[in-house]
C-alpha atoms as a PDB file:
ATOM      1  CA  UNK A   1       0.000   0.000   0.000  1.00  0.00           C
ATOM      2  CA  UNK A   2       2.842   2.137   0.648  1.00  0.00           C
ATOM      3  CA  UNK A   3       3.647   2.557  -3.464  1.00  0.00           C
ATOM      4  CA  UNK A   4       2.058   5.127  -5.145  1.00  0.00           C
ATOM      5  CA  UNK A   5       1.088   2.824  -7.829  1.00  0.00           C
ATOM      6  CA  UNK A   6      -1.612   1.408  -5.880  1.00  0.00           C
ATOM      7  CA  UNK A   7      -2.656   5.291  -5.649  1.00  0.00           C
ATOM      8  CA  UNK A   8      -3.704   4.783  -1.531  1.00  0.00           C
ATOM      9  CA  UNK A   9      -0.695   6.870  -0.133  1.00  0.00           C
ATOM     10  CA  UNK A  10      -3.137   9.843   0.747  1.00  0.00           C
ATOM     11  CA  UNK A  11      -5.909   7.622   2.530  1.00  0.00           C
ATOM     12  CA  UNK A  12      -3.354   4.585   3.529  1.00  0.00           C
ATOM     13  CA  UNK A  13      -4.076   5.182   7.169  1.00  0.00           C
ATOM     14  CA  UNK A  14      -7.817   4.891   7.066  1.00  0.00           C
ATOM     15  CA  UNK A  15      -7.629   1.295   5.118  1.00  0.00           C
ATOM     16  CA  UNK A  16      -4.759   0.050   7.259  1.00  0.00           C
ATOM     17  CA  UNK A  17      -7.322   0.780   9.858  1.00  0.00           C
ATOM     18  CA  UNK A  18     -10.421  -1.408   8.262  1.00  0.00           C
ATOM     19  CA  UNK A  19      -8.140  -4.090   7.315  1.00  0.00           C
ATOM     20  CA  UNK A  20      -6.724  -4.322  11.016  1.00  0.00           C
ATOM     21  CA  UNK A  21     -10.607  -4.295  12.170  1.00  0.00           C
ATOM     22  CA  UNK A  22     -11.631  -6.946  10.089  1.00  0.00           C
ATOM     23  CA  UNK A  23      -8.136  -9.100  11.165  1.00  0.00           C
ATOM     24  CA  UNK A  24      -8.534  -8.226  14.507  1.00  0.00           C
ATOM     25  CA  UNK A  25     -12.362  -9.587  14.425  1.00  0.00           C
ATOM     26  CA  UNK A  26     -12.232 -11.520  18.147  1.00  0.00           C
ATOM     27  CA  UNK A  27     -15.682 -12.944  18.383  1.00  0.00           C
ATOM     28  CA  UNK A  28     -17.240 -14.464  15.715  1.00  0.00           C
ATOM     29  CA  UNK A  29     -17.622 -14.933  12.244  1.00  0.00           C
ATOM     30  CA  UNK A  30     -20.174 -12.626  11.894  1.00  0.00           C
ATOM     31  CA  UNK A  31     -18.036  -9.772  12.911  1.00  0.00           C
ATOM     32  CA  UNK A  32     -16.226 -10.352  10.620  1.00  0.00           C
ATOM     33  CA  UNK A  33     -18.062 -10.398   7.724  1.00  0.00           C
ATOM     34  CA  UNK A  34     -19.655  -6.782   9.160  1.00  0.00           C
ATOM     35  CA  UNK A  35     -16.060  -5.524   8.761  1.00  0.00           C
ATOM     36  CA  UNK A  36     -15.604  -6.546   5.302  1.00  0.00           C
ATOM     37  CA  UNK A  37     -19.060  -4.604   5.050  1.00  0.00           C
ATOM     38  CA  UNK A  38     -17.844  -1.335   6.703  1.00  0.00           C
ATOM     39  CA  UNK A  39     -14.606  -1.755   4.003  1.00  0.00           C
ATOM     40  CA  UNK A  40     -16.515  -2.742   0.791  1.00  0.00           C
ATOM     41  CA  UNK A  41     -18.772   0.368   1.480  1.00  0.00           C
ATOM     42  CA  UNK A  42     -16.272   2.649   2.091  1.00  0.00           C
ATOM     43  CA  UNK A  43     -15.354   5.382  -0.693  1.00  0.00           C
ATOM     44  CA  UNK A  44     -11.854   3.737  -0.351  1.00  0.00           C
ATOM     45  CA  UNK A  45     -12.821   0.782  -1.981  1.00  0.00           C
ATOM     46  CA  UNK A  46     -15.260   2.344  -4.335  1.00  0.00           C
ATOM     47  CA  UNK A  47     -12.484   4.350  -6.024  1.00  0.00           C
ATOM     48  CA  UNK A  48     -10.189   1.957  -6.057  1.00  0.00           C
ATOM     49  CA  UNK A  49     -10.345  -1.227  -8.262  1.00  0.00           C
ATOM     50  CA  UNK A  50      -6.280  -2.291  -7.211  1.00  0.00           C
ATOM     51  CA  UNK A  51      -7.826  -2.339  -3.686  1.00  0.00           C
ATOM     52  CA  UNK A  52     -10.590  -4.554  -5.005  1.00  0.00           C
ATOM     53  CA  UNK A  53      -8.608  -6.660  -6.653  1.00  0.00           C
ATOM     54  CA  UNK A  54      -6.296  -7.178  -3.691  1.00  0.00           C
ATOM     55  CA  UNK A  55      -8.314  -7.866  -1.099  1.00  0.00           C
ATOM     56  CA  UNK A  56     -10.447 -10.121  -3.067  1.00  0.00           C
ATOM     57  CA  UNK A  57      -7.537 -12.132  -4.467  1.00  0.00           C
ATOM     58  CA  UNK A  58      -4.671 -11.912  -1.865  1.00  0.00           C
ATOM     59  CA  UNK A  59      -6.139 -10.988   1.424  1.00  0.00           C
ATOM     60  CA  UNK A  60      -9.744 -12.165   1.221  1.00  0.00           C
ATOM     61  CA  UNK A  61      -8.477 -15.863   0.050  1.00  0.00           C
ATOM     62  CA  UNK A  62      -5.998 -16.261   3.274  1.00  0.00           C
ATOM     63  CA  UNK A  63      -8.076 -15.214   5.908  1.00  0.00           C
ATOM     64  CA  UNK A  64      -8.457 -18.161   8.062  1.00  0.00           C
ATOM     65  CA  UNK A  65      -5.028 -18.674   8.268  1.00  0.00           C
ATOM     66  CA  UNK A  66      -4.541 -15.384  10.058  1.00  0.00           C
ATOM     67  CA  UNK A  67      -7.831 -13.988  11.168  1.00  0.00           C
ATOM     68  CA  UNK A  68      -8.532 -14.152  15.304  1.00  0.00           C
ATOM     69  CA  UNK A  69     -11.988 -15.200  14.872  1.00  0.00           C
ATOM     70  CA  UNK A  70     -10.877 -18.235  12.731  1.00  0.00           C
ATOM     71  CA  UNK A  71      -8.320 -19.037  15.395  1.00  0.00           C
ATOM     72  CA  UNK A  72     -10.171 -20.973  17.677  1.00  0.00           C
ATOM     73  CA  UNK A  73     -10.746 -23.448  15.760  1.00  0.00           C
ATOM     74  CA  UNK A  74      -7.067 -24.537  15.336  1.00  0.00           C
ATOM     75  CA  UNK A  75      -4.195 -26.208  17.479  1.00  0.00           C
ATOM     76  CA  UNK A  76      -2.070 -24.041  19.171  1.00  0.00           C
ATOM     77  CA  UNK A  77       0.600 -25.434  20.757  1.00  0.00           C
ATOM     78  CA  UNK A  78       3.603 -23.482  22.479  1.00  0.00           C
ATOM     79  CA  UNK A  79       6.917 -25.603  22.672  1.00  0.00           C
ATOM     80  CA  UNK A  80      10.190 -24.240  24.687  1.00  0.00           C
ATOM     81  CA  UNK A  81      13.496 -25.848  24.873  1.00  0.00           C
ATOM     82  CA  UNK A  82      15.996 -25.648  28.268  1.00  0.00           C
ATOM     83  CA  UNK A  83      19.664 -25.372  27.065  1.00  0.00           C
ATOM     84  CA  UNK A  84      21.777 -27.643  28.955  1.00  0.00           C
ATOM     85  CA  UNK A  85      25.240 -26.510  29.873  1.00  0.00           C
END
């Protein structure tokens, strides 16, 4: 987002901040889709057919790999190793 080719350097604060609201989505599933909402109805993504495009294509496609209200329903598991002298 930062290259000017995507032409979102003016307004690249106020998408970073839908796309973390729809990433950050805690609850459920359903708040999530009401964030994609709030984004797909901004005039952000109206003007903008490389945001579309992207989002649809890159982020969209991934997001139960990364999104917190997807990550309950995988394992977690937290492994530490003790360095013996």
């Amino acid at each position: 987002m930062k290259a000017g080719k995507h032409g979102l350097t003016t307004v690249q604060m106020e998408v970073l901040e839908l796309l973390r609201k729809i990433a950050h989505s805690p609850a459920t599933e359903s708040e999530f889709h009401v964030h994609v909402q709030n984004l797909k109805a901004s005039t952000h993504w109206k003007e903008s057919t490389l945001l579309q495009k992207w989002f649809d294509w890159k982020w969209l496609k991934n997001a139960k790999r990364g999104m917190w209200c997807f990550r309950s329903s995988r394992l977690n598991t937290r492994v530490t190793t003790i360095q013996m002298c």
